[in-house]
Protein backbone atom coordinates (compact mmCIF):
# COMPACT_ATOMS: atom_id res chain seq x y z
CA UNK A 1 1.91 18.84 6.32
CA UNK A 2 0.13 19.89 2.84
CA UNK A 3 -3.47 19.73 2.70
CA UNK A 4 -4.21 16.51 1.21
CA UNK A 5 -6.98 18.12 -0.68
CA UNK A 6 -4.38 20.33 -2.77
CA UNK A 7 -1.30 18.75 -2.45
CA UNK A 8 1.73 20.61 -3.54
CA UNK A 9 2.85 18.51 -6.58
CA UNK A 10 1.39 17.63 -9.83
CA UNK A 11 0.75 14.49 -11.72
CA UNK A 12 1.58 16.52 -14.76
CA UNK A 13 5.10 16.24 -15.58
CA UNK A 14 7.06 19.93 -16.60
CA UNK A 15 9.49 19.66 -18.92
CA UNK A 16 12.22 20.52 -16.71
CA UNK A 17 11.06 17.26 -14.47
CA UNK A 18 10.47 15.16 -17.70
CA UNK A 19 14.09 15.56 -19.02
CA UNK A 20 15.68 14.94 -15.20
CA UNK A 21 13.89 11.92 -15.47
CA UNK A 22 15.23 10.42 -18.55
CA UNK A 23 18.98 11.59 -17.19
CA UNK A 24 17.85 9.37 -13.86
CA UNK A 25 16.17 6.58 -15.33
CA UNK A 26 19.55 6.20 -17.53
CA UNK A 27 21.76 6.76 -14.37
CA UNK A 28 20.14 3.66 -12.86
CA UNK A 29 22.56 1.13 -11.66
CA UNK A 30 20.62 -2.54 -11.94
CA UNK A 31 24.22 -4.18 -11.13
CA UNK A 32 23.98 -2.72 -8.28
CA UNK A 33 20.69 -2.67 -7.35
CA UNK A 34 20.83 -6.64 -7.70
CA UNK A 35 23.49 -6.98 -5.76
CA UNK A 36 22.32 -4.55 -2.78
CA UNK A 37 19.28 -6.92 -2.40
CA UNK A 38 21.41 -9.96 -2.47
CA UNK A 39 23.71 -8.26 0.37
CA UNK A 40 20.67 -7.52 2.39
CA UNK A 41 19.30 -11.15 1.93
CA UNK A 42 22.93 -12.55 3.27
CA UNK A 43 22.28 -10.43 6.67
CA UNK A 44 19.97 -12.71 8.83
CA UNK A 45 18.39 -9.61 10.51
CA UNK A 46 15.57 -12.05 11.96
CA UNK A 47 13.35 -9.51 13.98
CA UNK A 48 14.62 -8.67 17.69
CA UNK A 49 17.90 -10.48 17.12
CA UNK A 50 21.47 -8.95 17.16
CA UNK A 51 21.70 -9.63 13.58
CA UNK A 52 19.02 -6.98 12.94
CA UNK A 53 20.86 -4.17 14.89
CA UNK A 54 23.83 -4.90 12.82
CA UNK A 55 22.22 -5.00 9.65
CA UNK A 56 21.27 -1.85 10.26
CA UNK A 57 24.35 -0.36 10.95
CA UNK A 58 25.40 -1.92 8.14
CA UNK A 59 23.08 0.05 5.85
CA UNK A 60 23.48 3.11 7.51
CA UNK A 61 27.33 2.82 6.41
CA UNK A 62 25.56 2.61 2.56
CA UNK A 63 23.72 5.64 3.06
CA UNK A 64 26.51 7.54 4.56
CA UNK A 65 28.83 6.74 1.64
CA UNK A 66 25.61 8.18 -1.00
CA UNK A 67 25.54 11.45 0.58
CA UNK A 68 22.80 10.86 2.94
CA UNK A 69 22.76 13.05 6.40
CA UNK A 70 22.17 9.66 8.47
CA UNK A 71 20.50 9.51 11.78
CA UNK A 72 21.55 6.43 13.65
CA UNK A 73 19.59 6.03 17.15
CA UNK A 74 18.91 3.32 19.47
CA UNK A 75 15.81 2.78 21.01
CA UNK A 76 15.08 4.51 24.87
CA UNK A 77 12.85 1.11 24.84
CA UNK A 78 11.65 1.85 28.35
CA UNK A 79 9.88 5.03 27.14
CA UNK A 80 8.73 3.73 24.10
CA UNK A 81 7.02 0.81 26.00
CA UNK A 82 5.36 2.99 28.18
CA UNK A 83 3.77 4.97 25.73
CA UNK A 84 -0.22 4.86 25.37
CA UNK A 85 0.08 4.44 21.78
CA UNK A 86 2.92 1.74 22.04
CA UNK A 87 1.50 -0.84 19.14
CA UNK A 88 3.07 -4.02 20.61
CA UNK A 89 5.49 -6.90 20.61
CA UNK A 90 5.37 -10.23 19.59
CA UNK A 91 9.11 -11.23 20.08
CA UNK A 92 11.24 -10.33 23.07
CA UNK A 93 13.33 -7.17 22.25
CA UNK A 94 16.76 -6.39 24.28
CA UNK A 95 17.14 -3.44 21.59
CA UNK A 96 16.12 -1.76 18.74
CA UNK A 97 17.76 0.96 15.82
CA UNK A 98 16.14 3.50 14.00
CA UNK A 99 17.85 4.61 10.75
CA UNK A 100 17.19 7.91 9.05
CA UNK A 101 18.32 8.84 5.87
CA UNK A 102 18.09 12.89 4.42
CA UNK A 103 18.96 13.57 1.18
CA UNK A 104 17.77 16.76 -1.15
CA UNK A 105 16.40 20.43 -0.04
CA UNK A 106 14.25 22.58 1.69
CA UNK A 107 12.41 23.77 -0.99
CA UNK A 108 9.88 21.59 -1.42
CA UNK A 109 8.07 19.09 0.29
CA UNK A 110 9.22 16.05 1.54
CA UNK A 111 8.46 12.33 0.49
CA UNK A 112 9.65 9.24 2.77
CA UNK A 113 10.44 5.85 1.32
CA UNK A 114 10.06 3.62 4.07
CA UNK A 115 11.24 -0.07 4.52
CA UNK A 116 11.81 -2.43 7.10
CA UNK A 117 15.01 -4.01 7.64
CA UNK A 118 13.61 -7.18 10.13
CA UNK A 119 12.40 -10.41 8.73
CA UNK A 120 10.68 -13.72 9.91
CA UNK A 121 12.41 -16.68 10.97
CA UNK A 122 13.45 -18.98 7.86
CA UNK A 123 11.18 -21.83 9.33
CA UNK A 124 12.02 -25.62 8.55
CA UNK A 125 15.26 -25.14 6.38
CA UNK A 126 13.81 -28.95 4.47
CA UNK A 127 11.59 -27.18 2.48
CA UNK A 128 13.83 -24.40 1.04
CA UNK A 129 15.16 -26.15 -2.06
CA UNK A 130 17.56 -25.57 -3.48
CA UNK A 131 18.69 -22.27 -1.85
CA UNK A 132 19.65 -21.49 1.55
CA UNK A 133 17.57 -19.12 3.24
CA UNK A 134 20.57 -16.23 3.51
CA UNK A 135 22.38 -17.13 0.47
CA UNK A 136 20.46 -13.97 -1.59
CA UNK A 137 21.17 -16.61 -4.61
CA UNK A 138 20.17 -15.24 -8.18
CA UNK A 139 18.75 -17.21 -10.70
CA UNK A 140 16.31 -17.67 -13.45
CA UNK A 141 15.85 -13.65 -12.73
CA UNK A 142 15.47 -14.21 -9.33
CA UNK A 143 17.07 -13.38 -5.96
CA UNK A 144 15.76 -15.98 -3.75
CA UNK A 145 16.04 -15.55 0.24
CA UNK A 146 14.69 -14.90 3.43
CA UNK A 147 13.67 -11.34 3.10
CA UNK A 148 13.90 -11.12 -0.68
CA UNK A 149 10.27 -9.67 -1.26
CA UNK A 150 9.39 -8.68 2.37
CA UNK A 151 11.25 -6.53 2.26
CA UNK A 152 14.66 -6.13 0.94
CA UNK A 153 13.82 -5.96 -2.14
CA UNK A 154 11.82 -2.81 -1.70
CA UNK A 155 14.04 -1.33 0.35
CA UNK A 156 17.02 -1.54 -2.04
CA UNK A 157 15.13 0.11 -4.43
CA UNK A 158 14.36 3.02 -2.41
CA UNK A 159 18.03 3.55 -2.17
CA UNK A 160 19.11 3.03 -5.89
CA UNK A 161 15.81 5.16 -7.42
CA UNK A 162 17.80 8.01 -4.97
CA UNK A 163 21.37 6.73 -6.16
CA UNK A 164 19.81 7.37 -9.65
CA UNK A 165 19.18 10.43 -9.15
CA UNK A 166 22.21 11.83 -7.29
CA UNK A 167 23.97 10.01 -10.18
CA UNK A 168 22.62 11.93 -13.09
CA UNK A 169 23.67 15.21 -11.14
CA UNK A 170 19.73 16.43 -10.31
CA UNK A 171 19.37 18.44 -7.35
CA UNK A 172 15.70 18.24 -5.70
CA UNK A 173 13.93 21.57 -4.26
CA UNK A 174 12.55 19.15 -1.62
CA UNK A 175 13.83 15.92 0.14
CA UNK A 176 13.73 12.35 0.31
CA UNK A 177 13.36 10.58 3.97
CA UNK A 178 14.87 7.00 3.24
CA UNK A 179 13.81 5.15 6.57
CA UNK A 180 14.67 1.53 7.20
CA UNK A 181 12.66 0.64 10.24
CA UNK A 182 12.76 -2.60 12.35
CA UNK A 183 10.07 -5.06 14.32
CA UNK A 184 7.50 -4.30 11.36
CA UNK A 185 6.97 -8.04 11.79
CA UNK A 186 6.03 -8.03 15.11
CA UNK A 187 3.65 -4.56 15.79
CA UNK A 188 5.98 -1.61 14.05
CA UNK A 189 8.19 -0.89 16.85
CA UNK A 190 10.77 0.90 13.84
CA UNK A 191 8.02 2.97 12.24
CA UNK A 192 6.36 3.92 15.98
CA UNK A 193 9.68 4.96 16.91
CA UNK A 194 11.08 6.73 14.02
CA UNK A 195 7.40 8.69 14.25
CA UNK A 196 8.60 9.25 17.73
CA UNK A 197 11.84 11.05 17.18
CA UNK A 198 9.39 13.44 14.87
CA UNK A 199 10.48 12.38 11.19
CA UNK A 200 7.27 13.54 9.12
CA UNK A 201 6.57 13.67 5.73
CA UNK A 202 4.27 15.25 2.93
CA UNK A 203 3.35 11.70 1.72
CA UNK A 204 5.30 8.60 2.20
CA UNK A 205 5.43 5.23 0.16
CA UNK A 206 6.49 1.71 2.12
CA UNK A 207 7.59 -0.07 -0.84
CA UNK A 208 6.34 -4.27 0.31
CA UNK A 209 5.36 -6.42 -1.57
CA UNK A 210 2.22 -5.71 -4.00
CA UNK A 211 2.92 -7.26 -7.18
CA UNK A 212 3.57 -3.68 -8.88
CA UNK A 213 -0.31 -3.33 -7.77
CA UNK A 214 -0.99 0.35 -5.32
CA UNK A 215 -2.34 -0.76 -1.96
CA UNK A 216 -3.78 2.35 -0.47
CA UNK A 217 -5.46 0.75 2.61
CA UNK A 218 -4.19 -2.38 5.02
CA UNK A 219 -6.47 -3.91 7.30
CA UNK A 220 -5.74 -4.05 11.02
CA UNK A 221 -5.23 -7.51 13.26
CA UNK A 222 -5.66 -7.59 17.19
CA UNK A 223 -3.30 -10.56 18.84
CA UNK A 224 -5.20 -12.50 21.53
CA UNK A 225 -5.05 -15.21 23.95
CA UNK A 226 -7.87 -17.35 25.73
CA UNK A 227 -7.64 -18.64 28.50
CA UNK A 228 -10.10 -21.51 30.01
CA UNK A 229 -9.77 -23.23 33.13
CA UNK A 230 -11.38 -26.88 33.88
CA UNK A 231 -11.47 -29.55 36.51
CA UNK A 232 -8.60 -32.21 36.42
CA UNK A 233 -9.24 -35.67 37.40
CA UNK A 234 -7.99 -39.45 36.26
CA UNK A 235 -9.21 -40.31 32.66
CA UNK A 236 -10.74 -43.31 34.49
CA UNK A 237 -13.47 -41.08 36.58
CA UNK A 238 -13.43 -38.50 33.23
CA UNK A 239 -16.96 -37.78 33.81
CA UNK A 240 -15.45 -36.29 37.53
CA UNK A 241 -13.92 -33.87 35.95
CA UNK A 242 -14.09 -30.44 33.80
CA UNK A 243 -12.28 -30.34 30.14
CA UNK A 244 -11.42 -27.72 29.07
CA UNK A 245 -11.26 -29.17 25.24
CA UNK A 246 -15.03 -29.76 25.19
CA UNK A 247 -15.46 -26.32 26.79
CA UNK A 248 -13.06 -24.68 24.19
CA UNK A 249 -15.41 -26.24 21.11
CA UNK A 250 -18.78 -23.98 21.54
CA UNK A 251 -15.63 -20.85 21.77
CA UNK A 252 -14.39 -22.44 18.73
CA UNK A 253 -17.93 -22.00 17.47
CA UNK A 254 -18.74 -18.80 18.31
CA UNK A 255 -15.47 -17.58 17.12
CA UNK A 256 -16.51 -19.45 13.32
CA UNK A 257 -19.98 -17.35 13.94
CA UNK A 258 -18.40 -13.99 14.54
CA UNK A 259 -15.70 -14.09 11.81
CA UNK A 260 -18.46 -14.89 9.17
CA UNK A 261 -20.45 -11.95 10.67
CA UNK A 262 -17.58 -9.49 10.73
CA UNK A 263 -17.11 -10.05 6.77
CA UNK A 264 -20.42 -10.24 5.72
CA UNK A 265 -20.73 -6.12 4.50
CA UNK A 266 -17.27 -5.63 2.31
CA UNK A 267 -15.62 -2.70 1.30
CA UNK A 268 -14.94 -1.94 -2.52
CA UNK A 269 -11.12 -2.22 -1.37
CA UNK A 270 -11.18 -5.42 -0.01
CA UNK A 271 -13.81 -7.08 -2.77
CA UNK A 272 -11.27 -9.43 -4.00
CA UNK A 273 -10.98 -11.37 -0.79
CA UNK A 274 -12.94 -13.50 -0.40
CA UNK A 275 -12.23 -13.53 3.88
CA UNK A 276 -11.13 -10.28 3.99
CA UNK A 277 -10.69 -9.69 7.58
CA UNK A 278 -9.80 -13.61 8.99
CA UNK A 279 -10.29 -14.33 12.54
CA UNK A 280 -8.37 -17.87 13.21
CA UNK A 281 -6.62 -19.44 15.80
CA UNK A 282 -2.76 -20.24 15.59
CA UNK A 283 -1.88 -22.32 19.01
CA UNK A 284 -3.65 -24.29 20.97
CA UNK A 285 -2.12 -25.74 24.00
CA UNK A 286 -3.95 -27.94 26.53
CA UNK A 287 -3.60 -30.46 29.21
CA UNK A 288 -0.33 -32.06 30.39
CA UNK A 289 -0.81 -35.86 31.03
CA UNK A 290 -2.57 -37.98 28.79
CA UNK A 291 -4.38 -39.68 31.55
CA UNK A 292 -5.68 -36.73 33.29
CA UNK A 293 -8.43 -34.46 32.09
CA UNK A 294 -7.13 -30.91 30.85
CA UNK A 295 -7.42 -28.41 33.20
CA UNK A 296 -6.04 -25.74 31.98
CA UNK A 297 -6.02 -24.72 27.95
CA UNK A 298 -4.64 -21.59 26.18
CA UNK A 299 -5.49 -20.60 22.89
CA UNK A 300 -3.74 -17.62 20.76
CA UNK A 301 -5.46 -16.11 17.34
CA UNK A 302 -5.70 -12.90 15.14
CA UNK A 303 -8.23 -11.13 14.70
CA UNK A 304 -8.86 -8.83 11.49
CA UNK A 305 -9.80 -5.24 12.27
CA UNK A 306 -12.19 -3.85 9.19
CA UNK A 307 -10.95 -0.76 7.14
CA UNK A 308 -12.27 2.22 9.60
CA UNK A 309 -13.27 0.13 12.47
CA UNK A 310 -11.99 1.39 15.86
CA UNK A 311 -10.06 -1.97 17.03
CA UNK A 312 -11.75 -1.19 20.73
CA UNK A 313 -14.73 -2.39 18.81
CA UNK A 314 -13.49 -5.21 17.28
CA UNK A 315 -12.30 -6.58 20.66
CA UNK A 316 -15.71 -5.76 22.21
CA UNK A 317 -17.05 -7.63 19.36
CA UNK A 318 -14.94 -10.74 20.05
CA UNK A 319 -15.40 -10.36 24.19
CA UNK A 320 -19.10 -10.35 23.65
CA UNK A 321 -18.83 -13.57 21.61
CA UNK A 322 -17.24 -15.57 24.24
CA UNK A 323 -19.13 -14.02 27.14
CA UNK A 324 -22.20 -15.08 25.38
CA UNK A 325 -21.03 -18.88 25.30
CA UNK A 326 -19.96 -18.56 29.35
CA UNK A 327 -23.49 -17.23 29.87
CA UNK A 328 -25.00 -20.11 28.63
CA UNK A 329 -22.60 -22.78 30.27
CA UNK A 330 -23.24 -23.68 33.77
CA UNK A 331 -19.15 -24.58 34.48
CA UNK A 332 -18.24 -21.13 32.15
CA UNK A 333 -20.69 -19.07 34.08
CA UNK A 334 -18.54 -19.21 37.00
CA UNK A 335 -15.12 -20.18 35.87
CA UNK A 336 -15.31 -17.46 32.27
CA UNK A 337 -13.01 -17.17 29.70
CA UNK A 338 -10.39 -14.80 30.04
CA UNK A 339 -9.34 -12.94 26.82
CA UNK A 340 -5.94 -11.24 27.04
CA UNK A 341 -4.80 -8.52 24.21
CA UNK A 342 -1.05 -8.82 23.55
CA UNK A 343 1.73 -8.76 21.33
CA UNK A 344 0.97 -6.69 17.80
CA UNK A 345 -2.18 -4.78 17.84
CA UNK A 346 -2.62 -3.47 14.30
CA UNK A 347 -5.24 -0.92 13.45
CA UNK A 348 -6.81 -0.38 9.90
CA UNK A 349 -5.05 2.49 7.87
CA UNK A 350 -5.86 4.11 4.58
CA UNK A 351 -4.44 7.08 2.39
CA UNK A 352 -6.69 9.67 2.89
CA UNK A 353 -9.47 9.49 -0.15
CA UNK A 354 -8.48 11.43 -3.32
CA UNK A 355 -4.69 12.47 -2.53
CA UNK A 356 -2.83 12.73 -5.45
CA UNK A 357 -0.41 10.26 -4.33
CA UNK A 358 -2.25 7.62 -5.68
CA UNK A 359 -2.90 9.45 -9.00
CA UNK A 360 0.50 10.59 -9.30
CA UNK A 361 2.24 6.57 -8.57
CA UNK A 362 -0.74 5.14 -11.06
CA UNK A 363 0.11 7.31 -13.48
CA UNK A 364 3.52 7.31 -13.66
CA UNK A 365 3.85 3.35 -13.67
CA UNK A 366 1.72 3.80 -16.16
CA UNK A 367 3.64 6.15 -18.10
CA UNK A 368 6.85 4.44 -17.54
CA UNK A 369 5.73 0.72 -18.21
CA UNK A 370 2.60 0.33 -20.58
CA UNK A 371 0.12 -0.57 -18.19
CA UNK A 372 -2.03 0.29 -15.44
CA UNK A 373 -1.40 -1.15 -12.07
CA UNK A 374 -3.98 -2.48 -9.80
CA UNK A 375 -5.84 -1.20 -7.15
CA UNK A 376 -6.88 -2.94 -4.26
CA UNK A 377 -6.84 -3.12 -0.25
CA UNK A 378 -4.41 -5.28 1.22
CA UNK A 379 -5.79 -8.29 4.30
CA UNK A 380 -2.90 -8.28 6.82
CA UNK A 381 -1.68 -5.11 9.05
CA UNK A 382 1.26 -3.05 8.12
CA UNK A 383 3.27 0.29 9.74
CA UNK A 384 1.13 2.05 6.98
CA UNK A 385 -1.52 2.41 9.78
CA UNK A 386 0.98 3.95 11.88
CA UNK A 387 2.30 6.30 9.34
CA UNK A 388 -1.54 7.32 8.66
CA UNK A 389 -2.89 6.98 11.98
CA UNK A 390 -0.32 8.61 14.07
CA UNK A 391 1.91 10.57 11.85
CA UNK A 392 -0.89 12.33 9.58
CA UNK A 393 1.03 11.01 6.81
CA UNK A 394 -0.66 9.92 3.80
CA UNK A 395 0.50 6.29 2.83
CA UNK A 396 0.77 4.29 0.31
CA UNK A 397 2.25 0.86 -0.89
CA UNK A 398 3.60 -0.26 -3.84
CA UNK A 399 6.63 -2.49 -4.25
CA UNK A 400 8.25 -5.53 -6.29
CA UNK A 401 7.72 -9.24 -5.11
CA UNK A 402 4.38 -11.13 -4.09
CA UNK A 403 3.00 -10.91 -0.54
CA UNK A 404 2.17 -14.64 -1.21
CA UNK A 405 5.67 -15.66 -1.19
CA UNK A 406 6.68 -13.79 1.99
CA UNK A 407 7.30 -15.38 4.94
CA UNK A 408 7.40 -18.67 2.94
CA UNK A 409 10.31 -21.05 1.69
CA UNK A 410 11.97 -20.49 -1.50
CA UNK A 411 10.68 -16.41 -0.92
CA UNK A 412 11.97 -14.55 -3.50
CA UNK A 413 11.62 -11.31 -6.14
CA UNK A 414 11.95 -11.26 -9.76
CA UNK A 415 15.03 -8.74 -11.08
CA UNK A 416 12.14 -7.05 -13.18
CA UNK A 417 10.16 -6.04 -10.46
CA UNK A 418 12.61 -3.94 -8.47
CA UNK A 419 13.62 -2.74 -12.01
CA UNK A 420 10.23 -1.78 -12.55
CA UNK A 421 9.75 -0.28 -8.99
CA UNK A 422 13.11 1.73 -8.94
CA UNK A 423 12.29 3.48 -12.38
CA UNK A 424 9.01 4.58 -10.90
CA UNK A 425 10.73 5.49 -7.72
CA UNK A 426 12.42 7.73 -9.69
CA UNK A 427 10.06 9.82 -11.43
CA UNK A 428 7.71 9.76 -8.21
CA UNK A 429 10.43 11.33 -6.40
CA UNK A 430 11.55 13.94 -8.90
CA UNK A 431 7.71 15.19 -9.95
CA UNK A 432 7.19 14.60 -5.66
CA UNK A 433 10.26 17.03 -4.34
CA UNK A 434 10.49 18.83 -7.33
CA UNK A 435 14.10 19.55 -9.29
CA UNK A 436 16.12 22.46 -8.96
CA UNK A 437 16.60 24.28 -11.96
């Protein structure tokens, strides 16, 4: 690993890097490109499904046939459960593939484009209209599908910025590491994994969804689940009993209290947001007769972890919350609410402060396209934590589509933003590895 304080590249283009550049960026193939993402929207590789295993072999056939050495593995997913710093399902999981690609030499250092093949559920098909979720339709300059922005649309362009190059007959002193990972929507199984197997790099970009903007830093979210138990009795005799909805409303209080406390001091990252680290509850679940009284209620949420916060604090934080409201409830003091940690547990993450990753993607956008792209902190958790955290990998993201279309109907990316994204790709990569002379 380079010391992030002197990294081994330079923002300053040579002139032997400036005129591989202009033979890539010509050798780009948008045809293609376009069409890769549309292929990759027609696979419904739904996360933990058997139609996300095959989509990945399916892409490790592309990468074979563009010169990539191409690591194919399935998951030992006993092991990798069992592992302390296992980040966590949400779905369940019969398998998993990790998919490596290699492409350039030892030379130089090494950058990895990672992307994530999974995707969400399409939801209710009635409000898609117009286009089917998996149809990876284009029009209007769009390709419009489940997985469009987040995040096939970055992860095609990881492969054609490298296509690009190969094309133009450029030879790198240093390597590429094209990883498609899976589960990224539910903990980062794929990224954990592929960390696992010991795939490192210098610096690594995961091309989602920013709006051409440069997240350096994600915020972390903790999945939870509360538990209260009541009295049952007949709605007649109500008063005989113990509900558990009236007990869950001061917990629904306390909860409001401690999310306004948690994002009262902000970080100059996050300062657009105005919530940037939500804490909100997404089923509820209670009772199971309409003439009884609810005995028994379970409630699941997300809670935001704050850039740099240990998540063991942030749950201690949230246990304290709701021990306080048992304490001073004569039914909770002796029947408390239990607070279970499961399924994704995403930590904070943040490029380490002045790499020249960021400097060197800012100012070749910039250089490339007229303009300078934003910078800003993103709300929701991502396998850049993972990359940061437990590979020592500085991590960044920057990548065509709008995070406020994924996981929604009618997701989809504009043609000009992987455009954009692929021709920066490029000349990251070449002034990155470096080109053989």
């Amino acid at each position: 690993m380079t010391d992030t304080a002197k990294p081994s590249f330079s923002t300053n283009f040579s002139l032997a890097v400036t005129r591989a550049t202009s033979r890539a960026l010509a050798a780009l193939d948008m045809a293609g490109l376009v069409e890769m993402v549309r292929e990759l929207v027609r696979q419904p590789s739904v996360t933990g499904t058997a139609a996300e295993s095959a989509a990945q072999h399916w892409f490790a056939g592309k990468l074979r046939e563009n010169s990539f050495q191409t690591d194919l593995w399935q998951f030992d997913l006993p092991a990798l459960l069992a592992d302390p710093d296992f980040p966590g399902l949400e779905v369940p999981r019969e398998e998993g593939w990790g998919l490596v690609g290699s492409w350039g030499g030892e030379n130089g250092p090494t950058l990895v484009l990672n992307g994530h093949m999974d995707v969400v559920p399409p939801g209710d098909l009635n409000q898609w209209t117009g286009h089917d979720p998996y149809s990876g339709t284009l029009a209007d300059g769009k390709i419009f599908g489940r997985g469009a922005c987040d995040m096939k649309g970055g992860l095609a362009c990881n492969l054609y910025a490298v296509k690009a190059i190969q094309a133009a007959g450029i030879r790198l002193k240093g390597k590429v590491l094209l990883e498609s990972v899976v589960a990224e929507e539910d903990g980062g199984l794929g990224t954990f994994a592929t960390l696992r197997r010991g795939y490192r790099g210098d610096a690594a970009i995961i091309t989602e969804p920013t709006n051409l903007d440069i997240i350096p830093a994600c915020a972390g979210a903790l999945t939870f689940r509360l538990k209260i138990t009541g009295l049952s009795a007949h709605a007649s005799v109500r008063r005989e009993g113990v509900s558990v909805i009236e007990k869950f409303w001061p917990v629904w209080q306390a909860l409001e209290e401690l999310e306004a406390r948690r994002n009262a001091a902000g970080h100059p990252l996050m300062a657009r947001y105005g919530l940037p680290y939500p804490l909100s509850i997404g089923t509820l679940k209670a009772g199971d007769w309409p003439s009884s009284v609810p005995d028994l209620l379970e409630a699941e949420g997300r809670l935001g972890v704050a850039l740099g916060e240990d998540p063991q604090e942030a749950r201690r934080e949230l246990e304290e919350a709701i021990g306080e409201v048992c304490r001073k409830d004569p039914w909770l003091q002796n029947h408390p609410v239990e607070v279970d940690w499961f399924g994704g547990q995403f930590a904070s993450g943040q490029l380490p402060a002045g790499h020249g990753l960021l400097d060197l993607v800012a100012r070749t956008h910039s250089r490339l396209h007229g303009n300078t792209p934003g910078l800003h902190g993103a709300s929701y958790g991502s396998d850049l934590r993972l990359m940061v955290g437990l590979g020592n990998v500085p991590t960044l993201h920057y990548g065509p589509g709008h995070v406020n279309l994924a996981h929604a109907p009618n997701e989809m990316v504009p043609v000009s933003d992987l455009e954009t994204v692929a021709r920066t790709l490029i000349a990251v990569v070449l002034q990155f590895c470096g080109v053989e002379e």
